[in-house]
N, C-alpha and C. Protein backbone atom coordinates (compact mmCIF):
# COMPACT_ATOMS: atom_id res chain seq x y z
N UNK A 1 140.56 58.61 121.11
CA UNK A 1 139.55 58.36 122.13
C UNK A 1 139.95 58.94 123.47
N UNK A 2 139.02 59.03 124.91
CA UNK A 2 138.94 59.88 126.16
C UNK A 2 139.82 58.52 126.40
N UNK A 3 140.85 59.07 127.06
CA UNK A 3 141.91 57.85 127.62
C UNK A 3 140.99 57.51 129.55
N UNK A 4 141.36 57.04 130.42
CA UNK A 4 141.28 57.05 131.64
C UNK A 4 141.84 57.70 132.52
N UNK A 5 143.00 57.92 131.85
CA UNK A 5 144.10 58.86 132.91
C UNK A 5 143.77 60.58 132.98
N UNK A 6 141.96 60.83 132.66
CA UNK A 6 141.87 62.12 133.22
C UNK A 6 142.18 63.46 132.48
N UNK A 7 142.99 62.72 131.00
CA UNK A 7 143.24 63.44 130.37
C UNK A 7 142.39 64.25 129.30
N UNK A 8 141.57 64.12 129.62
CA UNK A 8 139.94 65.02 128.57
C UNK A 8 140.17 66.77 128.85
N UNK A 9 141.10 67.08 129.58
CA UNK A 9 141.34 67.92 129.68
C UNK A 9 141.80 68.92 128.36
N UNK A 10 142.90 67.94 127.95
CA UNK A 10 143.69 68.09 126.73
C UNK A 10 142.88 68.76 125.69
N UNK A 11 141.44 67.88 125.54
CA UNK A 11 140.73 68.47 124.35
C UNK A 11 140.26 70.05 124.74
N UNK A 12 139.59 70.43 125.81
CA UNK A 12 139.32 71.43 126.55
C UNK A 12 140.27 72.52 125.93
N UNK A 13 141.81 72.48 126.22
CA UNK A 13 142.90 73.18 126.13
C UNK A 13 142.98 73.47 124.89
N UNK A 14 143.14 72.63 124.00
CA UNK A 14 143.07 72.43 122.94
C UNK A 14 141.96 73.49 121.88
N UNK A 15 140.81 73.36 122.42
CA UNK A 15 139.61 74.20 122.11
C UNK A 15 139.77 75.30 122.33
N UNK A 16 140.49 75.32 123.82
CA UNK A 16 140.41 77.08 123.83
C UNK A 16 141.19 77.71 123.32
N UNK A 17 142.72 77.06 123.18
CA UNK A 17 143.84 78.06 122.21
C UNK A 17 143.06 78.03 120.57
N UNK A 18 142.50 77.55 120.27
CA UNK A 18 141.71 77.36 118.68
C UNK A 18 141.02 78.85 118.99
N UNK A 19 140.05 78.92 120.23
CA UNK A 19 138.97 79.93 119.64
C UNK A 19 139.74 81.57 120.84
N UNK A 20 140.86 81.41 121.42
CA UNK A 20 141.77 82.88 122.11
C UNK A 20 142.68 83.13 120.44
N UNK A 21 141.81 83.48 119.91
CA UNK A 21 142.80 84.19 118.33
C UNK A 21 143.97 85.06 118.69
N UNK A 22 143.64 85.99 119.95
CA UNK A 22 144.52 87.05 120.21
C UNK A 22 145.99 86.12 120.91
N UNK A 23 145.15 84.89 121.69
CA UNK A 23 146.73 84.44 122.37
C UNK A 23 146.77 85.08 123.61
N UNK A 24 145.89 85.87 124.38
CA UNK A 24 145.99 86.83 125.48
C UNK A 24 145.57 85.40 126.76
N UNK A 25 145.62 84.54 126.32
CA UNK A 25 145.26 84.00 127.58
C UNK A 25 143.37 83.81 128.14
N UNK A 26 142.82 84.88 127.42
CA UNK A 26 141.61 84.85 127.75
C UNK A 26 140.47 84.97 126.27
N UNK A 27 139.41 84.93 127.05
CA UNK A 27 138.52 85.05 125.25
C UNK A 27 137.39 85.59 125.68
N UNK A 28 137.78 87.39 124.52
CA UNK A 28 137.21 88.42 124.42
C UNK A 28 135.46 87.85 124.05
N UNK A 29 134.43 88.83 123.87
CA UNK A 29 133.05 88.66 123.33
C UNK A 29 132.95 87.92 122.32
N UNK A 30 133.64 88.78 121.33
CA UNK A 30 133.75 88.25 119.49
C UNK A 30 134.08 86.66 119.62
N UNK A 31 135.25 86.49 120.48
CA UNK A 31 136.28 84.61 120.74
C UNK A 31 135.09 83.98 121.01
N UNK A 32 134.25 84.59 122.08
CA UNK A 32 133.59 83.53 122.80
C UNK A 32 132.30 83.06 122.31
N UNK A 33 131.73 84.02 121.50
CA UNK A 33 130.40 83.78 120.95
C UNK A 33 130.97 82.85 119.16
N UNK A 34 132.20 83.05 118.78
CA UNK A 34 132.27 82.22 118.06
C UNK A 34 132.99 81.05 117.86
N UNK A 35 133.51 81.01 119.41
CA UNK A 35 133.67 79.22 120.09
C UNK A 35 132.19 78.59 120.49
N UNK A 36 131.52 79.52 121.02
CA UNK A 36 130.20 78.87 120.84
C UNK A 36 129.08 78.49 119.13
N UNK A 37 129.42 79.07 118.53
CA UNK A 37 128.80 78.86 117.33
C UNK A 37 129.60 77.90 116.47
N UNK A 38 130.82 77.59 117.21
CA UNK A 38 131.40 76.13 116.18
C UNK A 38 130.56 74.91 116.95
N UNK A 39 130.75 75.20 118.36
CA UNK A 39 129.90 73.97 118.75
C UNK A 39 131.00 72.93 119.65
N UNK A 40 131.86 73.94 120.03
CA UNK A 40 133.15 73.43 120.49
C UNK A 40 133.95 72.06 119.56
C-alpha cells in the first residue's frame, strides 16, 4: 500500500526502470509508447 511518508515515488521509479530497456537514463519513442500501452 501508498505509505504516508511520500514515498509513491518509489512506484514511479520503479515503472520507469521497467519501461528505459536501454538503461540510458531516459525513454526513447519505442520505451515510451510502450510504457504507455501497459498502462503504467
Amino acid at each position: 500500500g501508498a505509505s504516508a511518508g511520500g514515498s509513491g515515488f518509489d512506484v514511479v521509479d520503479a515503472a520507469f526502470r521497467n519501461a528505459d530497456q536501454d538503461q540510458d537514463g531516459k525513454l526513447n519513442r519505442a520505451e515510451f509508447l510502450r510504457f504507455i500501452q501497459q498502462g503504467l
